[in-house]
N, C-alpha and C. Protein backbone atom coordinates (compact mmCIF):
# COMPACT_ATOMS: atom_id res chain seq x y z
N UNK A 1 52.62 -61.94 67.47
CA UNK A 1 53.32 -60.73 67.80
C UNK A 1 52.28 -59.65 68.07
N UNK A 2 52.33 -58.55 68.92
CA UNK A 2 51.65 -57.70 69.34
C UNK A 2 52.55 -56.34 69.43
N UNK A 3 52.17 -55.50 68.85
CA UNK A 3 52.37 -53.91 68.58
C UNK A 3 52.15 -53.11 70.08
N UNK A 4 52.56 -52.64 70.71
CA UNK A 4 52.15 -51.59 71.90
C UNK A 4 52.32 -50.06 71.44
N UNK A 5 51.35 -48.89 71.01
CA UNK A 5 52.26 -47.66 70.37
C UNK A 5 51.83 -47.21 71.87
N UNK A 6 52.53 -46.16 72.55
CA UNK A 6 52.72 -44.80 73.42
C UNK A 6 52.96 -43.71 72.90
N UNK A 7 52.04 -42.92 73.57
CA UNK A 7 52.92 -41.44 73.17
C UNK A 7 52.88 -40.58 74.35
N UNK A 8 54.29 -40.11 74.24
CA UNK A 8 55.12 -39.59 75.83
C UNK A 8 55.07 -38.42 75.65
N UNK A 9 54.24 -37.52 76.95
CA UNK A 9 54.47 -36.14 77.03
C UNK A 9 55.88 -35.82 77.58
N UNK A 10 56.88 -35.51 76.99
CA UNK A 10 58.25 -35.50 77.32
C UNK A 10 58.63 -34.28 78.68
N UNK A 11 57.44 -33.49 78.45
CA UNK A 11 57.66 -32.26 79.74
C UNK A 11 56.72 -32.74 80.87
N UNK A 12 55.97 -33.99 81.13
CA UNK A 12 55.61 -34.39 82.37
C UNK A 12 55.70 -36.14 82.92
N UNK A 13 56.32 -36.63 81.15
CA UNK A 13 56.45 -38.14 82.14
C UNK A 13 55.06 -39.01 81.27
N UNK A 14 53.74 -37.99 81.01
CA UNK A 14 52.60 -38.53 80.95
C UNK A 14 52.80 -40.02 79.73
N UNK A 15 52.36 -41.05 80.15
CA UNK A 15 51.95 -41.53 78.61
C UNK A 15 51.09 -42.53 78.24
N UNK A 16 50.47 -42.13 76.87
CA UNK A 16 49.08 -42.05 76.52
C UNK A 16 48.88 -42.94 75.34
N UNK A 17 48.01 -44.17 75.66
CA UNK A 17 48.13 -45.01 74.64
C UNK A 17 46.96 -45.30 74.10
N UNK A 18 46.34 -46.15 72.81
CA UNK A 18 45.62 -46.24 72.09
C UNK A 18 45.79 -47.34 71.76
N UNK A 19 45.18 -48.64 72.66
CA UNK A 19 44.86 -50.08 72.11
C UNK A 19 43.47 -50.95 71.80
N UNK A 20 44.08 -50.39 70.07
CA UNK A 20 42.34 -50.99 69.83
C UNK A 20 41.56 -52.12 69.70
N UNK A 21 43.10 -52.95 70.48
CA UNK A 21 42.71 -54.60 70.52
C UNK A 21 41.84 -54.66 71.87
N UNK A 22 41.42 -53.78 72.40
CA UNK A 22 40.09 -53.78 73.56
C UNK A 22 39.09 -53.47 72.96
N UNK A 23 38.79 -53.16 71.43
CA UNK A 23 37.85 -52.86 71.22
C UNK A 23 37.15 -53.08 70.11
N UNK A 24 38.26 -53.49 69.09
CA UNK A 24 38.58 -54.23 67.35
C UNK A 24 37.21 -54.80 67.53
N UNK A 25 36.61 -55.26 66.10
CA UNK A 25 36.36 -56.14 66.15
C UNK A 25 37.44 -57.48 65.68
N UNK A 26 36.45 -58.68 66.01
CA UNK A 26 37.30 -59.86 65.83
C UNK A 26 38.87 -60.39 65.92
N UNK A 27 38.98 -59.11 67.01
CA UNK A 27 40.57 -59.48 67.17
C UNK A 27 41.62 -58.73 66.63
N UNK A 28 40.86 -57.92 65.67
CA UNK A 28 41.63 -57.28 64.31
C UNK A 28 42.16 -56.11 65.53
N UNK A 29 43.60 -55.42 65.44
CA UNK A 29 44.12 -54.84 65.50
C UNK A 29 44.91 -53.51 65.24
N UNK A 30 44.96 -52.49 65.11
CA UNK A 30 45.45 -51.27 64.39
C UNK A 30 45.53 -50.05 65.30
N UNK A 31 46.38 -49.24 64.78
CA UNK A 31 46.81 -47.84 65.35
C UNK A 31 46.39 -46.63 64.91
N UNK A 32 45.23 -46.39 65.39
CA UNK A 32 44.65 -44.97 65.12
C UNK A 32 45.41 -44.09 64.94
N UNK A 33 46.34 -43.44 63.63
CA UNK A 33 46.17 -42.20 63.28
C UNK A 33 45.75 -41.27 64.06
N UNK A 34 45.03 -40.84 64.02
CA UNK A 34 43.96 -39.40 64.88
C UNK A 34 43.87 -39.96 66.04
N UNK A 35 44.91 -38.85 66.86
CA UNK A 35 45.00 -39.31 68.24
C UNK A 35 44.30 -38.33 69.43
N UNK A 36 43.19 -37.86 69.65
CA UNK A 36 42.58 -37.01 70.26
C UNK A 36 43.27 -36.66 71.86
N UNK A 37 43.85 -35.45 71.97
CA UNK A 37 44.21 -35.03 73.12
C UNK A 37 43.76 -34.45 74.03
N UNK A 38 44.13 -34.29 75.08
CA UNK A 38 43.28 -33.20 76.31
C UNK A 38 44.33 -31.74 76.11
N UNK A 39 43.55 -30.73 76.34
CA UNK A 39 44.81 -29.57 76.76
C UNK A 39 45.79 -29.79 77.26
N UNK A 40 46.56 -28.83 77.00
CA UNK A 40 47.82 -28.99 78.23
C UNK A 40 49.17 -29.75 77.14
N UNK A 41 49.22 -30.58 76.54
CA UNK A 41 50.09 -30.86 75.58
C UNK A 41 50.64 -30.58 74.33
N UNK A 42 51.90 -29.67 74.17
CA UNK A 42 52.61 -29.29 73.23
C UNK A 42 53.08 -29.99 72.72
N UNK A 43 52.87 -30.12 70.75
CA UNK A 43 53.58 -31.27 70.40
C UNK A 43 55.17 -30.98 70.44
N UNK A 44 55.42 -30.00 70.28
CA UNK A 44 57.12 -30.03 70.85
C UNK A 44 57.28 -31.25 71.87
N UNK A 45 56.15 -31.52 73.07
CA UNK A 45 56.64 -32.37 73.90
C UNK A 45 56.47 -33.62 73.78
N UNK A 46 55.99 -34.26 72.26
CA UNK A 46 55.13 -35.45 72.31
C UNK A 46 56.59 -36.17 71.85
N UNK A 47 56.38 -37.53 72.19
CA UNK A 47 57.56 -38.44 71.22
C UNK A 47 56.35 -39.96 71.40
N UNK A 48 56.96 -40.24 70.30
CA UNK A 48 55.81 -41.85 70.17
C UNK A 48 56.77 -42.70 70.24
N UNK A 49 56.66 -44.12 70.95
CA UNK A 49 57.17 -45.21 71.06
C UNK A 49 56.70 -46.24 70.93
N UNK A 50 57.45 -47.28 70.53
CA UNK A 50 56.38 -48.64 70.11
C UNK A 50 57.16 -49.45 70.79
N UNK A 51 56.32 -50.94 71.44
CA UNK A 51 57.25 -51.91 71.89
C UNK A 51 56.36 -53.14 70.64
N UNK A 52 57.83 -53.89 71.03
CA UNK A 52 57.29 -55.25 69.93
C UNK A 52 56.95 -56.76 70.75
N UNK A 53 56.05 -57.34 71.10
CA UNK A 53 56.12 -58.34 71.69
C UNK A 53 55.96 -60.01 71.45
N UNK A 54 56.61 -60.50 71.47
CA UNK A 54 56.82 -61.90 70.40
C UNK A 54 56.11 -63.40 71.27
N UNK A 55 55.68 -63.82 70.51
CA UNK A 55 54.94 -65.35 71.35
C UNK A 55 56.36 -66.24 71.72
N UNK A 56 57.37 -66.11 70.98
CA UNK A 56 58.47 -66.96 71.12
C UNK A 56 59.94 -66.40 71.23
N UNK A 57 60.36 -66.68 71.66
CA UNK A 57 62.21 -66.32 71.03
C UNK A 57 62.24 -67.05 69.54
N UNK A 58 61.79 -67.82 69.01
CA UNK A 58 62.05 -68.27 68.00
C UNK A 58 61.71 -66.81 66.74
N UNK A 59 60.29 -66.83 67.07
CA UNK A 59 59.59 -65.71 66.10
C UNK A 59 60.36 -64.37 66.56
N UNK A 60 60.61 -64.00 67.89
CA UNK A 60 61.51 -63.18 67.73
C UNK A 60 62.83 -62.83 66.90
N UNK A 61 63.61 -64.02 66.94
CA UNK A 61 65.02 -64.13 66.06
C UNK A 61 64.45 -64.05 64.65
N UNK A 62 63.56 -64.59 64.01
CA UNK A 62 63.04 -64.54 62.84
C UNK A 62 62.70 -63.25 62.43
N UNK A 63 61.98 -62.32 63.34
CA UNK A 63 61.78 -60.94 62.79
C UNK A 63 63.01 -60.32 62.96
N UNK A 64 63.89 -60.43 63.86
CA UNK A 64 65.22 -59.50 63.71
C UNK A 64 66.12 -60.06 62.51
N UNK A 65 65.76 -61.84 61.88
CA UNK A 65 67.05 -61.45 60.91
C UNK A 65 66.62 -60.62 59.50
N UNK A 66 64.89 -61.39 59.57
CA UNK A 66 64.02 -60.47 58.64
C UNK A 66 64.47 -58.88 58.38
N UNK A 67 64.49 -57.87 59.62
CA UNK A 67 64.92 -57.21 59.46
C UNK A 67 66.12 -56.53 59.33
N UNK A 68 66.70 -57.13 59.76
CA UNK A 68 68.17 -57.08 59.37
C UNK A 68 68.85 -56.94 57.39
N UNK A 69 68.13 -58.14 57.14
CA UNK A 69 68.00 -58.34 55.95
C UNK A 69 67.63 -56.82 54.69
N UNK A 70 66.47 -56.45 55.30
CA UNK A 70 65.79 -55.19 55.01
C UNK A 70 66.16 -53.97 55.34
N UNK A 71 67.57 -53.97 55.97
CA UNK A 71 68.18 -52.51 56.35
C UNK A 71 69.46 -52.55 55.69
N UNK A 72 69.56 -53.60 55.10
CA UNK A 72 70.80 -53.34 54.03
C UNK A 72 70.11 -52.26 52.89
């Protein structure tokens, strides 16, 4: 499974991501916290989004009943 985070300048469309699997070592993976910006962006306009991406439909169905489970 693989994490994608974005973060959307909501007043131009812009969006700005941080994947540190180009740069990890050994593969290792994670989401920088401290997200360094250029001018020009109000966080009023920011919204963050994540996509989830699965090797299988199998492992997919497995994390949704997982979670499912966990929102009771």
């Amino acid at each position: 499974m693989t994490i994608s985070f974005f973060l959307i300048d909501t007043s131009t469309g812009e969006s700005m991501t941080n994947d540190t699997a180009d740069y990890a070592k050994d593969g290792d993976h994670f989401w920088n916290l401290m997200i360094r910006m250029d001018d020009g962006h109000e966080k009023e306009n920011l919204t963050q989004e994540s996509v989830l991406y699965f090797d299988s439909p199998e492992q997919a169905e497995a994390f949704m009943e997982k979670a499912k489970k966990r929102a009771i």
